[in-house]
PDB file of N, CA and C in Angstrom:
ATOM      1  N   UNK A   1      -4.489  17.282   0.705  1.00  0.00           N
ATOM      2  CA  UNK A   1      -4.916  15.992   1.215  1.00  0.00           C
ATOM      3  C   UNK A   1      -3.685  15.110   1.413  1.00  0.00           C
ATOM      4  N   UNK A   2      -3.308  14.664   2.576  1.00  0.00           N
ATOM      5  CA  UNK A   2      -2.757  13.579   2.570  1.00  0.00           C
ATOM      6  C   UNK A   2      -3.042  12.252   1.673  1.00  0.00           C
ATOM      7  N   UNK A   3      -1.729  11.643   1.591  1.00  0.00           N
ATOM      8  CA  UNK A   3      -1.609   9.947   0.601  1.00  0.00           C
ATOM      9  C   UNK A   3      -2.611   9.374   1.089  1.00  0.00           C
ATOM     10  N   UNK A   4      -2.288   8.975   2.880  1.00  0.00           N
ATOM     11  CA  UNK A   4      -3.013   8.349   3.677  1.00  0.00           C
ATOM     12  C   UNK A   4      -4.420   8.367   3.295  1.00  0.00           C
ATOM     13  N   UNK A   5      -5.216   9.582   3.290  1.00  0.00           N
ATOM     14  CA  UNK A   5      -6.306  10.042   3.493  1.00  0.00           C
ATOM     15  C   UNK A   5      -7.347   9.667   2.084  1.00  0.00           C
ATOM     16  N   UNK A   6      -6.417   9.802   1.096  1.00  0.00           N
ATOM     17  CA  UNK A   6      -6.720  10.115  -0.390  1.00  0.00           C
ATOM     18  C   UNK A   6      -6.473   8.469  -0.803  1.00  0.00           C
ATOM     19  N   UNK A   7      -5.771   7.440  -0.157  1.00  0.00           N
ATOM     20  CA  UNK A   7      -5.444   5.819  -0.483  1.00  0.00           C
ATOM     21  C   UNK A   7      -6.765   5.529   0.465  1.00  0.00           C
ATOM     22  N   UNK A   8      -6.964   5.820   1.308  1.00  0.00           N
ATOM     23  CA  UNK A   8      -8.097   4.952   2.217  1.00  0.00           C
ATOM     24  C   UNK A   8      -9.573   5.496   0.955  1.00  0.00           C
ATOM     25  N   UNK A   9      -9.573   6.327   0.866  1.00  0.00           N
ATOM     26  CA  UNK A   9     -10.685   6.856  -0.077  1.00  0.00           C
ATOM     27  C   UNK A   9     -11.144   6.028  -1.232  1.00  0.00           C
ATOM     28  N   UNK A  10      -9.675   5.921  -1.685  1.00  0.00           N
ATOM     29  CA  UNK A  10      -9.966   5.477  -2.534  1.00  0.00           C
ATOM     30  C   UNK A  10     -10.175   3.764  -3.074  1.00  0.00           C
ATOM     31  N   UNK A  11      -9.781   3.172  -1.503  1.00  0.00           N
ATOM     32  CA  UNK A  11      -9.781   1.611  -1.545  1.00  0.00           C
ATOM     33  C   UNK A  11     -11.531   1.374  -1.560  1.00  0.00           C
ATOM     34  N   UNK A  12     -12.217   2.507  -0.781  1.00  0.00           N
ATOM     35  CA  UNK A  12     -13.522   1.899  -0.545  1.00  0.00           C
ATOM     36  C   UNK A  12     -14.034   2.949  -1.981  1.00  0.00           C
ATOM     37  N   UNK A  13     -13.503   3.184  -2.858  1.00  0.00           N
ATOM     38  CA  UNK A  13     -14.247   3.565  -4.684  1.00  0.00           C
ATOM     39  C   UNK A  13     -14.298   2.558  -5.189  1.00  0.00           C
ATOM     40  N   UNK A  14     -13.130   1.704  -4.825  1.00  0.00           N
ATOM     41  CA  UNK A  14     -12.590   0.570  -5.761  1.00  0.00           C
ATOM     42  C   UNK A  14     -13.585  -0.697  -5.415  1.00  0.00           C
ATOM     43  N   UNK A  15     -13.689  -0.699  -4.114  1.00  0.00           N
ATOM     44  CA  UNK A  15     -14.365  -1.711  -3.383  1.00  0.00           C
ATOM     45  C   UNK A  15     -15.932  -1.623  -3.857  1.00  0.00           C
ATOM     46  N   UNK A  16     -16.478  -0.362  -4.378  1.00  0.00           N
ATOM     47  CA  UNK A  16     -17.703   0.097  -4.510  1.00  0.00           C
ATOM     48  C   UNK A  16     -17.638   0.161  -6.271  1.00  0.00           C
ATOM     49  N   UNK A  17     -17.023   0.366  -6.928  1.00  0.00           N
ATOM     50  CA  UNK A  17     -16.915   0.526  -8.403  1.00  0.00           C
ATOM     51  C   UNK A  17     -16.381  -0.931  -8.919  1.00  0.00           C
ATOM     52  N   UNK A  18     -16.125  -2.132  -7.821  1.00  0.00           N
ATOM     53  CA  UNK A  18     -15.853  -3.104  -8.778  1.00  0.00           C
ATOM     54  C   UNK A  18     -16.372  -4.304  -7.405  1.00  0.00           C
ATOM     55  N   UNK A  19     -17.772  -4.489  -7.150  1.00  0.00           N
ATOM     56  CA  UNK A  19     -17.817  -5.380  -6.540  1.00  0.00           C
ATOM     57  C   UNK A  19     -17.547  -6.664  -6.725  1.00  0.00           C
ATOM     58  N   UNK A  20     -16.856  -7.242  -5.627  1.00  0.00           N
ATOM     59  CA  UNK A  20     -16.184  -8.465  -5.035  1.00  0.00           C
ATOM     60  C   UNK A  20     -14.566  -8.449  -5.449  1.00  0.00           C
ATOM     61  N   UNK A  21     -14.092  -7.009  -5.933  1.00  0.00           N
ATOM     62  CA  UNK A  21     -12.884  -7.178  -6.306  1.00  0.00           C
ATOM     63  C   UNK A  21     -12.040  -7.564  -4.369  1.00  0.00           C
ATOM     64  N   UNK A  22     -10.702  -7.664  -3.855  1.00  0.00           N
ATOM     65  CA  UNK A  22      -9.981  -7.835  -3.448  1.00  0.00           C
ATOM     66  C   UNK A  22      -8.754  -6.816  -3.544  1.00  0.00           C
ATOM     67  N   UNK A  23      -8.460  -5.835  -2.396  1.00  0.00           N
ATOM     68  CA  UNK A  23      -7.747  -5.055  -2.565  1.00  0.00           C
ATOM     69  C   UNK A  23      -6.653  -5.111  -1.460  1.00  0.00           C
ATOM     70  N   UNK A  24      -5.635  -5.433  -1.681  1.00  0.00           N
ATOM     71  CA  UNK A  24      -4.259  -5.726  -0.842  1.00  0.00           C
ATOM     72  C   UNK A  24      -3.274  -4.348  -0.924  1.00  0.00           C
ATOM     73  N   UNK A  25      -2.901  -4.221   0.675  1.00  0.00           N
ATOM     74  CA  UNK A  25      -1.924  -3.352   0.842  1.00  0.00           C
ATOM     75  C   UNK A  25      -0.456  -3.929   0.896  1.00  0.00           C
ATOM     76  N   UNK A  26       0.223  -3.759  -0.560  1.00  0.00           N
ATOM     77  CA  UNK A  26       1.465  -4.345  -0.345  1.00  0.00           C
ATOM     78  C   UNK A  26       2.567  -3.924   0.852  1.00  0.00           C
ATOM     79  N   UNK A  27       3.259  -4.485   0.478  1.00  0.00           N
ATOM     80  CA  UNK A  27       4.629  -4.180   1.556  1.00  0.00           C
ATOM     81  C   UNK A  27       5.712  -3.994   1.311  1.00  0.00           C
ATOM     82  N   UNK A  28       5.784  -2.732   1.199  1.00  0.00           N
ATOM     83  CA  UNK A  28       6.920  -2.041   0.273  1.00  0.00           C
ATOM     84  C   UNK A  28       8.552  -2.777   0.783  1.00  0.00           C
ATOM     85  N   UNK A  29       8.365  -3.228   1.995  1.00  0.00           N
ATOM     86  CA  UNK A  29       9.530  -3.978   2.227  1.00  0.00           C
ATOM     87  C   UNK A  29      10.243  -5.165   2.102  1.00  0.00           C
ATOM     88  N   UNK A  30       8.811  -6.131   1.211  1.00  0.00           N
ATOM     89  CA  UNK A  30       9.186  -6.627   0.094  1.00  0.00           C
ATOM     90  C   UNK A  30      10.238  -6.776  -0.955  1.00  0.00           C
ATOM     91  N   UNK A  31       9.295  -5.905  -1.813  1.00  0.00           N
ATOM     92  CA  UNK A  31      10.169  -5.736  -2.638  1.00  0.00           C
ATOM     93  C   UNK A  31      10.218  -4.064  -3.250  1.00  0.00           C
ATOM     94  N   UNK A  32      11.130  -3.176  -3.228  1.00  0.00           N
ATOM     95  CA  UNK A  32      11.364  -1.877  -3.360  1.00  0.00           C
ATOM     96  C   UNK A  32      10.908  -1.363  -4.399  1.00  0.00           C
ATOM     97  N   UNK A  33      10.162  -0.483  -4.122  1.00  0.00           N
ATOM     98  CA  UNK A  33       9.010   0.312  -5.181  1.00  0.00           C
ATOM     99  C   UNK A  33       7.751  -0.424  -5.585  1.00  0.00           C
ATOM    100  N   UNK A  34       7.240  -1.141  -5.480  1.00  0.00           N
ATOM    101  CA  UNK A  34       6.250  -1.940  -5.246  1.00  0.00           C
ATOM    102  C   UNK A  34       5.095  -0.539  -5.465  1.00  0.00           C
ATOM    103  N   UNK A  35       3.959  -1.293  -5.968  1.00  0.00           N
ATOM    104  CA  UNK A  35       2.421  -0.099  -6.205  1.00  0.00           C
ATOM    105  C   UNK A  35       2.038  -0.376  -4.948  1.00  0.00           C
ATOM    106  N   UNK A  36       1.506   0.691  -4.130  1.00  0.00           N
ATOM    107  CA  UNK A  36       0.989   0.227  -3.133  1.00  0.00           C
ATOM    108  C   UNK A  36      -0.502  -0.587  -3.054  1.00  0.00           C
ATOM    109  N   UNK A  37      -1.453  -0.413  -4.044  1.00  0.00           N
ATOM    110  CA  UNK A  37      -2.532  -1.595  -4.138  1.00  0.00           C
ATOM    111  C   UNK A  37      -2.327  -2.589  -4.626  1.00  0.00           C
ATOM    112  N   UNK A  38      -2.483  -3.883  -4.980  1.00  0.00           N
ATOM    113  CA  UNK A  38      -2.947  -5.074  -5.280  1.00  0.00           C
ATOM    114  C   UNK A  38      -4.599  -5.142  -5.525  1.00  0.00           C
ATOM    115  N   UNK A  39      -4.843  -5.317  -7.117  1.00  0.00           N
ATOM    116  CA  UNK A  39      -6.797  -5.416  -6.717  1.00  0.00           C
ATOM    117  C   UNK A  39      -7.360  -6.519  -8.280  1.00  0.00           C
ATOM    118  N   UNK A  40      -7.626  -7.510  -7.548  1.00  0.00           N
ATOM    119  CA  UNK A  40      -7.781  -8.707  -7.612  1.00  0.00           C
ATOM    120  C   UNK A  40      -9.445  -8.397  -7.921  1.00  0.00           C
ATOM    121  N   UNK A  41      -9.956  -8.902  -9.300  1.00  0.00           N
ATOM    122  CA  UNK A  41     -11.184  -9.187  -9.828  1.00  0.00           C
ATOM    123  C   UNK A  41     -11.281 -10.171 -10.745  1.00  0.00           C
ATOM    124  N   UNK A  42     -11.482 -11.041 -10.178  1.00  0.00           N
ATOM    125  CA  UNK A  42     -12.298 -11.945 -11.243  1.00  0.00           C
ATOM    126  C   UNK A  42     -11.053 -12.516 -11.667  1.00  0.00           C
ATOM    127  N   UNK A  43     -10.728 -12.799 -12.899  1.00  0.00           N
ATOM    128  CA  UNK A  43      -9.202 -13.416 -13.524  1.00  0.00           C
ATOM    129  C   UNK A  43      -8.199 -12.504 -13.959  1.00  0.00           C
ATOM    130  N   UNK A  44      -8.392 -11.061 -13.486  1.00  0.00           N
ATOM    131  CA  UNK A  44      -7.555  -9.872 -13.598  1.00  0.00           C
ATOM    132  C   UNK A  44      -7.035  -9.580 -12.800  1.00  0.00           C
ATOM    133  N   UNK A  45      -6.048  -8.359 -12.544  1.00  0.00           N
ATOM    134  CA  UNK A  45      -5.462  -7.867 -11.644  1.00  0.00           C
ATOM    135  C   UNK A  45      -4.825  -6.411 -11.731  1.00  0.00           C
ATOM    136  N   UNK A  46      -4.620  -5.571 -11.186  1.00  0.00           N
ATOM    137  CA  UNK A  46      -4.116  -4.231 -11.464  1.00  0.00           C
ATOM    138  C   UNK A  46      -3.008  -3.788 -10.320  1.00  0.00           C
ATOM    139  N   UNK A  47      -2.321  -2.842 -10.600  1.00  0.00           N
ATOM    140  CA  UNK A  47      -1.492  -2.513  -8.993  1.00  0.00           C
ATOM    141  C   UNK A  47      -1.910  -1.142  -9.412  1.00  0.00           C
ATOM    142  N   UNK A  48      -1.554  -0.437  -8.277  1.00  0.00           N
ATOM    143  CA  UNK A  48      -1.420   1.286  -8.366  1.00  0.00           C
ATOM    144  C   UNK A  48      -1.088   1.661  -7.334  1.00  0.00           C
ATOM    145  N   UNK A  49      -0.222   3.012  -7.746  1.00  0.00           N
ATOM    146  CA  UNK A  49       0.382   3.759  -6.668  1.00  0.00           C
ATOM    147  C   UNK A  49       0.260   4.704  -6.559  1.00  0.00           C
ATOM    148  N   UNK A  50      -0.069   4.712  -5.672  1.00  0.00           N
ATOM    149  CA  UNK A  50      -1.259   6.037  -5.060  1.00  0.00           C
ATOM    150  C   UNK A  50      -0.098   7.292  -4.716  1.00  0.00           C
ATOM    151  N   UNK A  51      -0.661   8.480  -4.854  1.00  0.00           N
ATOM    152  CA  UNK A  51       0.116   9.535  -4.203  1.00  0.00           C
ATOM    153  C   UNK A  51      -1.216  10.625  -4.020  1.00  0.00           C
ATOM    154  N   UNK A  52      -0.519  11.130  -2.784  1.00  0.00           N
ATOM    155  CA  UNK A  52      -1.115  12.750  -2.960  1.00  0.00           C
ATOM    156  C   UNK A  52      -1.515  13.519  -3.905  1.00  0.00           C
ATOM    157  N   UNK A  53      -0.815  13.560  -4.877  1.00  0.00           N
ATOM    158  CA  UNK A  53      -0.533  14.453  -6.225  1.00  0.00           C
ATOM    159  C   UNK A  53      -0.320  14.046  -6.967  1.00  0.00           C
ATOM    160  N   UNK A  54      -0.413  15.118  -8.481  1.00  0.00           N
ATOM    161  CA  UNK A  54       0.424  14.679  -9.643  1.00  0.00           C
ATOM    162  C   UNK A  54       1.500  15.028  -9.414  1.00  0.00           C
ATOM    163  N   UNK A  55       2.388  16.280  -8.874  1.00  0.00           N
ATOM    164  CA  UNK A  55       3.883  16.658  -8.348  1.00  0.00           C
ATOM    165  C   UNK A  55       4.255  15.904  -7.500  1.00  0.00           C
ATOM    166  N   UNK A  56       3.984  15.027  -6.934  1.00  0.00           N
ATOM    167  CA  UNK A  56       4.219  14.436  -5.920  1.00  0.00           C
ATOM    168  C   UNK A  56       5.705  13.319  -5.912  1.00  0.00           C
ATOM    169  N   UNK A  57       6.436  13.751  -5.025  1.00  0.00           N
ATOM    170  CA  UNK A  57       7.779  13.287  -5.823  1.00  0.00           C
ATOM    171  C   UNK A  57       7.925  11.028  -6.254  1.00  0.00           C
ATOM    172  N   UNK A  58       8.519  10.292  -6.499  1.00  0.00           N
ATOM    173  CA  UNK A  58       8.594   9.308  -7.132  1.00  0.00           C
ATOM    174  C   UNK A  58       9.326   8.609  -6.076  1.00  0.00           C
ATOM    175  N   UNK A  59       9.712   7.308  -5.654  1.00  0.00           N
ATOM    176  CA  UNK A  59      10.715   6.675  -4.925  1.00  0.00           C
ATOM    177  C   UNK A  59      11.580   5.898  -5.741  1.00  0.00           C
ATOM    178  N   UNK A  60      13.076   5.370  -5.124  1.00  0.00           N
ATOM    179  CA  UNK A  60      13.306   4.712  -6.033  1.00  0.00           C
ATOM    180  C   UNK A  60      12.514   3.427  -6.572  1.00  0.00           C
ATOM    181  N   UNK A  61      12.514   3.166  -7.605  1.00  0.00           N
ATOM    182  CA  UNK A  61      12.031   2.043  -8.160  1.00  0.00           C
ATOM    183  C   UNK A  61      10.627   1.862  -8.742  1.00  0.00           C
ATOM    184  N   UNK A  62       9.969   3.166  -8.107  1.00  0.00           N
ATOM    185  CA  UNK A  62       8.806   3.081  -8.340  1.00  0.00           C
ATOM    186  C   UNK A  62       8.346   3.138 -10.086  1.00  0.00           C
ATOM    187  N   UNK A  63       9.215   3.594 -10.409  1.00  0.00           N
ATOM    188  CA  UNK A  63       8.670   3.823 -11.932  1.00  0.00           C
ATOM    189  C   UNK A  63       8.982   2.808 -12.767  1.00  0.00           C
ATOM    190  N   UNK A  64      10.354   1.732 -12.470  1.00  0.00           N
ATOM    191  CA  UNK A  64      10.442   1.231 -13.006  1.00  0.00           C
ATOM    192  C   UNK A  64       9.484  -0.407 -12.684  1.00  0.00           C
ATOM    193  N   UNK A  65       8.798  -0.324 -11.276  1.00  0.00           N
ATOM    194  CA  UNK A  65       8.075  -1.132 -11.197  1.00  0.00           C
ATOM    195  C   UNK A  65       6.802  -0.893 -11.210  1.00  0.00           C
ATOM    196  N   UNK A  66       6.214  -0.017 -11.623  1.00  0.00           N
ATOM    197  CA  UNK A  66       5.063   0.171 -12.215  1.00  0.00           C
ATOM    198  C   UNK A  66       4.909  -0.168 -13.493  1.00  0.00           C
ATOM    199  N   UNK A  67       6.084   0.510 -14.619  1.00  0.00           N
ATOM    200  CA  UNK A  67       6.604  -0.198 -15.865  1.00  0.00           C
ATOM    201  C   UNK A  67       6.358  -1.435 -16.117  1.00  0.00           C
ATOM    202  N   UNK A  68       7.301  -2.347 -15.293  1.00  0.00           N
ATOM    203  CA  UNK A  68       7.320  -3.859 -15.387  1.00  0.00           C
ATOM    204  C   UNK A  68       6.024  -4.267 -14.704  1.00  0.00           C
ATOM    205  N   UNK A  69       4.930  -3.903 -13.709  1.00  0.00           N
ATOM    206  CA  UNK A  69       3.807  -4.473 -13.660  1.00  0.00           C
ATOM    207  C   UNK A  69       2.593  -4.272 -15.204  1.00  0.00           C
ATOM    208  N   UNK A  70       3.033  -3.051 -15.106  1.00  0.00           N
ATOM    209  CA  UNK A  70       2.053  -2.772 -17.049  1.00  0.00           C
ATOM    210  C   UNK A  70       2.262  -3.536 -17.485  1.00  0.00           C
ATOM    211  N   UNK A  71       3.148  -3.797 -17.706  1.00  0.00           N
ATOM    212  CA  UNK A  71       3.788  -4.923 -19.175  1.00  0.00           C
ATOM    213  C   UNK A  71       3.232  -6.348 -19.033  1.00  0.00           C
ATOM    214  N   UNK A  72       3.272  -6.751 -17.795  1.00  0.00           N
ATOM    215  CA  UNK A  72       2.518  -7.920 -17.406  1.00  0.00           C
ATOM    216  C   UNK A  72       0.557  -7.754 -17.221  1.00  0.00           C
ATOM    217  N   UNK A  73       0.369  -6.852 -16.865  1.00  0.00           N
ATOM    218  CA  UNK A  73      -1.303  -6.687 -16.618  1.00  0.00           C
ATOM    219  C   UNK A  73      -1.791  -5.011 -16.607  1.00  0.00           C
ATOM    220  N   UNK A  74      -1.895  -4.085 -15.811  1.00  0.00           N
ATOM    221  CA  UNK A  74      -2.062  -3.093 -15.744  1.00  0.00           C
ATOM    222  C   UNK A  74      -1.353  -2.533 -14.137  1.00  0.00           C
ATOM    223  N   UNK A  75      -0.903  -1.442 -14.787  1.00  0.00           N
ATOM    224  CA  UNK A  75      -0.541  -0.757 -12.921  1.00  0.00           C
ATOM    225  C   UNK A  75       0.373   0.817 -13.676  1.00  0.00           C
ATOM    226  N   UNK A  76      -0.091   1.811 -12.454  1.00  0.00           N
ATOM    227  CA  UNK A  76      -0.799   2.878 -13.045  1.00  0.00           C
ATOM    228  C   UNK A  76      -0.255   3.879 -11.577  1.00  0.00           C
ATOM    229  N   UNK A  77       0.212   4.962 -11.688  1.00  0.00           N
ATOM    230  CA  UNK A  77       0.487   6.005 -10.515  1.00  0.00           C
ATOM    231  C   UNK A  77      -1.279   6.346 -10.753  1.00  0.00           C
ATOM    232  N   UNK A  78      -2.211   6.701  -9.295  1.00  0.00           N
ATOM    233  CA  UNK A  78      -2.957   7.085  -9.281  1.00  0.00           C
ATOM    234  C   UNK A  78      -2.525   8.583  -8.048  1.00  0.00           C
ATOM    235  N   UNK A  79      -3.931   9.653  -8.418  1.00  0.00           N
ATOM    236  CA  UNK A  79      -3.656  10.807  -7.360  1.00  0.00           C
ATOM    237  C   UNK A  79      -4.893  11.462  -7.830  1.00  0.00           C
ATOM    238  N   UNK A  80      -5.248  12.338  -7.384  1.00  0.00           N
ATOM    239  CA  UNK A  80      -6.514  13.075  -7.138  1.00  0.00           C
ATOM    240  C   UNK A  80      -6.811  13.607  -8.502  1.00  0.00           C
ATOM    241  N   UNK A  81      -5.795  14.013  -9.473  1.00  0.00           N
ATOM    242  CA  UNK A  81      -6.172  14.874 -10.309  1.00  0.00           C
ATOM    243  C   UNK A  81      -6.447  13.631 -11.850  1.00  0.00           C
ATOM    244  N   UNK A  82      -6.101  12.715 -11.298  1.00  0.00           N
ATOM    245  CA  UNK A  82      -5.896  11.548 -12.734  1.00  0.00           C
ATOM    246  C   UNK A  82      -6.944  10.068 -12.233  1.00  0.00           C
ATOM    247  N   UNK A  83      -7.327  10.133 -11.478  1.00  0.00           N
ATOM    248  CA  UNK A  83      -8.156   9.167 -10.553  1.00  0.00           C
ATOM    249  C   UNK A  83      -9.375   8.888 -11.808  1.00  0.00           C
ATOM    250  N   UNK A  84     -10.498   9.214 -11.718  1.00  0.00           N
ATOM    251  CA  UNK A  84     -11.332   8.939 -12.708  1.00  0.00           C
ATOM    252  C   UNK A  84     -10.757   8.514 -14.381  1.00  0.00           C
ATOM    253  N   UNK A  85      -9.515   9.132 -14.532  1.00  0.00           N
ATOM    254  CA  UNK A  85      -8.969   8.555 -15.879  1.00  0.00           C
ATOM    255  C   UNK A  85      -8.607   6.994 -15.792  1.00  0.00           C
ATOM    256  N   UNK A  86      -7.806   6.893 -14.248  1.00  0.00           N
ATOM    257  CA  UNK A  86      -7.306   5.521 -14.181  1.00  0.00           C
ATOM    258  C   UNK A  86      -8.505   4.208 -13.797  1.00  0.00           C
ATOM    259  N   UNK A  87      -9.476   4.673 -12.402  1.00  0.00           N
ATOM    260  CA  UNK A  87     -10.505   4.075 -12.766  1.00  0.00           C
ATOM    261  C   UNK A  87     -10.934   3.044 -13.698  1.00  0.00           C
ATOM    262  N   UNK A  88     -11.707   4.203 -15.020  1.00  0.00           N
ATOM    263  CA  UNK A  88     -11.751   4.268 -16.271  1.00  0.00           C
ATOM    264  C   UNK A  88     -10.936   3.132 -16.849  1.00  0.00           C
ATOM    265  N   UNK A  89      -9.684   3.118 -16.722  1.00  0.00           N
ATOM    266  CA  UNK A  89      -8.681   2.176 -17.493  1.00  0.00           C
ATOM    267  C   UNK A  89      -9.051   0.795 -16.861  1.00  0.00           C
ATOM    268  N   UNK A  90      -8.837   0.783 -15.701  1.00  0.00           N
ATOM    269  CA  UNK A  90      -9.354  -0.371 -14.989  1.00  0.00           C
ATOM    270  C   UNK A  90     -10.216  -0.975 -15.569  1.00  0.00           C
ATOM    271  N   UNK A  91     -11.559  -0.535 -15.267  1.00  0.00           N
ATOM    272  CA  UNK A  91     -12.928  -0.836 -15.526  1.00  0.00           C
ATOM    273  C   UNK A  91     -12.899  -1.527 -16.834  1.00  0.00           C
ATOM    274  N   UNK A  92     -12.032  -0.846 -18.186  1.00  0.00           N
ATOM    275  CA  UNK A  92     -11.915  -1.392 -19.391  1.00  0.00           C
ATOM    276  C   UNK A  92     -11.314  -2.879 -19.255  1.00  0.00           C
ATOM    277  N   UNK A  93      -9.897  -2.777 -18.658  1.00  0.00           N
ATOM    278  CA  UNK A  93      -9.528  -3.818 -18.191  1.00  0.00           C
ATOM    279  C   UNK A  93     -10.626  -5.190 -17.681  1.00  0.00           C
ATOM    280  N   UNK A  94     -10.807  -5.040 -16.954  1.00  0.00           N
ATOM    281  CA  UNK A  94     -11.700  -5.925 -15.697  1.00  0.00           C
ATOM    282  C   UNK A  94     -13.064  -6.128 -16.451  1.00  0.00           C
ATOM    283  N   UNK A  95     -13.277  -5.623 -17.831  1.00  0.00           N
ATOM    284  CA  UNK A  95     -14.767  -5.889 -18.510  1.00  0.00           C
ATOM    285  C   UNK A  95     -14.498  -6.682 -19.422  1.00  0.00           C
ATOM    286  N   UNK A  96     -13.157  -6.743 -20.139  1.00  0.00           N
ATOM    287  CA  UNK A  96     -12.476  -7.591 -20.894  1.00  0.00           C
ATOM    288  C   UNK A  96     -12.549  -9.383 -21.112  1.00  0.00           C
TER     289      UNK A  96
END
């Protein structure tokens, strides 16, 4: 499966597993390594960065700004094989 294919999928789970959340496609040209979602519920917030895979290789920065978004709220590499785990984390999050 393509990123593409497997990120569009999964914007309308998110859209459907957390109604009235708000889901933004950042712009990695921004700022470098950036999660590619933004998803906005209620007085929470999460990022995630989506890939194809769990092998799926890393960019620069990405890890260390996924890091520094955790630390502030939640944000999370998502991919086909870890998807329902992260979800899951969310959902805990956002019930909080």
């Amino acid at each position: 499966m393509y990123e593409s294919n497997f990120q569009k999928k999964l914007k309308k789970e998110i859209k459907e597993r957390f109604p009235g959340c708000i889901v933004y496609k950042t712009d990695p040209q921004q700022l470098q390594g950036s999660p590619d979602l933004l998803i906005l519920y209620s007085d929470k917030w999460a990022a995630l960065e989506v890939k194809k895979s769990a092998k799926a290789p890393h960019r620069p920065n990405q890890d260390y700004r996924v890091k520094q978004m955790n630390d502030m709220s939640f944000a999370s590499f998502i991919f086909p094989e870890n998807k329902e785990e992260v979800l899951d984390d969310m959902e805990r999050l956002f019930k909080t």
